[in-house]
Protein backbone atom coordinates (compact mmCIF):
# COMPACT_ATOMS: atom_id res chain seq x y z
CA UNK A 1 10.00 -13.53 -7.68
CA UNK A 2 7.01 -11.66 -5.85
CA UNK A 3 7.73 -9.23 -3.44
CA UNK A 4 4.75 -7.78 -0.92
CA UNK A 5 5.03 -4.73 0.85
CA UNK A 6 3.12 -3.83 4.18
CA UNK A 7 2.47 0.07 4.92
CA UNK A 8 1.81 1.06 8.10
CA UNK A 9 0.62 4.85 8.87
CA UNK A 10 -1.60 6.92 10.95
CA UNK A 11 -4.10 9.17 9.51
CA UNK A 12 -5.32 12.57 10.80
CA UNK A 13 -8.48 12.23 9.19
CA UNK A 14 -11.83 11.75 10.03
CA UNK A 15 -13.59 8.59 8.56
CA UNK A 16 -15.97 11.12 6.46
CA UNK A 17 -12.53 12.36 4.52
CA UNK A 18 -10.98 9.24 4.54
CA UNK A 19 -12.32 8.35 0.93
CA UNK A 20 -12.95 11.58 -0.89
CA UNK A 21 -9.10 12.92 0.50
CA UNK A 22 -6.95 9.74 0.49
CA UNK A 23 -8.76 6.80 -1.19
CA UNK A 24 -10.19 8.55 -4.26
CA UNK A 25 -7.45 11.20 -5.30
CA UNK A 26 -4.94 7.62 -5.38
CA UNK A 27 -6.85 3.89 -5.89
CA UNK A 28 -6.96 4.02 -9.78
CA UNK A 29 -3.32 4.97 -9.71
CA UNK A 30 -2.47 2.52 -7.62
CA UNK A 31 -4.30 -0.47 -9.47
CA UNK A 32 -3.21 0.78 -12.45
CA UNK A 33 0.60 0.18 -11.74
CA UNK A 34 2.29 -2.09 -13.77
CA UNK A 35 3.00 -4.92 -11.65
CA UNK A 36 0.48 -4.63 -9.15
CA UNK A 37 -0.93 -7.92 -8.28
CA UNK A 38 -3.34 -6.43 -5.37
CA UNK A 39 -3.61 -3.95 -2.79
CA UNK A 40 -5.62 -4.42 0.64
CA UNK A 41 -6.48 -1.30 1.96
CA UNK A 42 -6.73 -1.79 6.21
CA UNK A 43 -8.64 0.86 8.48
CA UNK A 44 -9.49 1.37 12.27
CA UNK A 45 -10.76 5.20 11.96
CA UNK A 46 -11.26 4.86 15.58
CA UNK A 47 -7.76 4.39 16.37
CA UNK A 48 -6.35 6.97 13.48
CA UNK A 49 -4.06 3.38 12.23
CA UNK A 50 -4.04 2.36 9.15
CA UNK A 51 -1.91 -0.28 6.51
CA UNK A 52 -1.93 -1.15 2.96
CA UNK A 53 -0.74 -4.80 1.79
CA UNK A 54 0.51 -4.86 -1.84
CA UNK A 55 1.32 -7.85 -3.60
CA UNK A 56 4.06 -7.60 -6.90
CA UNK A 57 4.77 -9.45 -9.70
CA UNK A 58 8.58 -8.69 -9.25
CA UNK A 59 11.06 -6.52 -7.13
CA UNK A 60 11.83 -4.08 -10.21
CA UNK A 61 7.82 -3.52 -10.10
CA UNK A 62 7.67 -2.47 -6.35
CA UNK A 63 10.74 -0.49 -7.29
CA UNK A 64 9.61 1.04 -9.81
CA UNK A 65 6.43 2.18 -7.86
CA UNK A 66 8.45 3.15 -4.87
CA UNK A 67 10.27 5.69 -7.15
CA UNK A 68 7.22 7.30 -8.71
CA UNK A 69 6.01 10.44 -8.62
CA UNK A 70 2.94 8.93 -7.29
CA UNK A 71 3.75 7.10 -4.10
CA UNK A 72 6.16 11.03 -3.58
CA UNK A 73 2.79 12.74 -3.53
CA UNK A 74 0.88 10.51 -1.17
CA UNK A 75 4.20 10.22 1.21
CA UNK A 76 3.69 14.49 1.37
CA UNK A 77 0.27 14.38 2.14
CA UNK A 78 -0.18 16.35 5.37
CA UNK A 79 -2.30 13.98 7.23
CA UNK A 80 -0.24 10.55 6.89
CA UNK A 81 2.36 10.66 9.89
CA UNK A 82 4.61 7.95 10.94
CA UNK A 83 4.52 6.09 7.68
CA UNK A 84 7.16 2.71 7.98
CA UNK A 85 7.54 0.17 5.19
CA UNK A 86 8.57 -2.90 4.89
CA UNK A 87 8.81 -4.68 1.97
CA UNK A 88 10.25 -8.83 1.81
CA UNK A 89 10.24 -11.32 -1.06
CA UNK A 90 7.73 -13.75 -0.94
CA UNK A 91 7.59 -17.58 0.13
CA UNK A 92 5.89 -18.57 -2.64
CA UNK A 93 5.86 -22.15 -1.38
CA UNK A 94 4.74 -21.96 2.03
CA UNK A 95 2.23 -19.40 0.75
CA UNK A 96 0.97 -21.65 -1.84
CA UNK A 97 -0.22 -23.82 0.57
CA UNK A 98 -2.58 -21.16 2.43
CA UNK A 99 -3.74 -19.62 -0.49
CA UNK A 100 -1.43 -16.24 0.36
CA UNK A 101 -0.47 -16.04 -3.84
């Protein structure tokens, strides 16, 4: 079953770093995880919010992710405060039907 996962976070970081400091050091990681179906990277730099969607093949994927040194690293980076998570299985039928899988 597919599990998605929604991040929300604030940033201290102007929209200058945002790329060189948090996108580029992590992207090909990321979408190189076994598993990963997609990630949607979400910005308002005016704001200093941010979110990530990730789709999974499987809970054990997301797991596995969640429990690498990888996602550790990011979580420690000085600029990313008030990081929640929340992570659900998906309705694959009902999401079917508006083209969410």
């Amino acid at each position: 079953m597919r599990h998605a996962q929604i991040f929300q976070y604030d940033l201290t970081l102007d929209q200058t770093a945002y790329g060189p400091r948090f996108v580029d050091p992590y992207a090909q990681a990321i979408a190189d995880f076994p598993g990963l179906i997609r990630k949607t990277w979400m910005a308002d730099h005016l704001n200093g919010k941010f979110a990530s969607f990730y789709l999974w093949e499987s809970k054990e994927a997301m797991d596995a992710f969640m429990a690498s040194p990888a996602i550790a690293q990011v979580a420690a980076e000085p600029f990313l405060k008030d990081l929640v998570i929340t992570s659900l299985p998906v309705a694959e039928s009902a999401s079917a039907i508006t083209r969410g899988v």
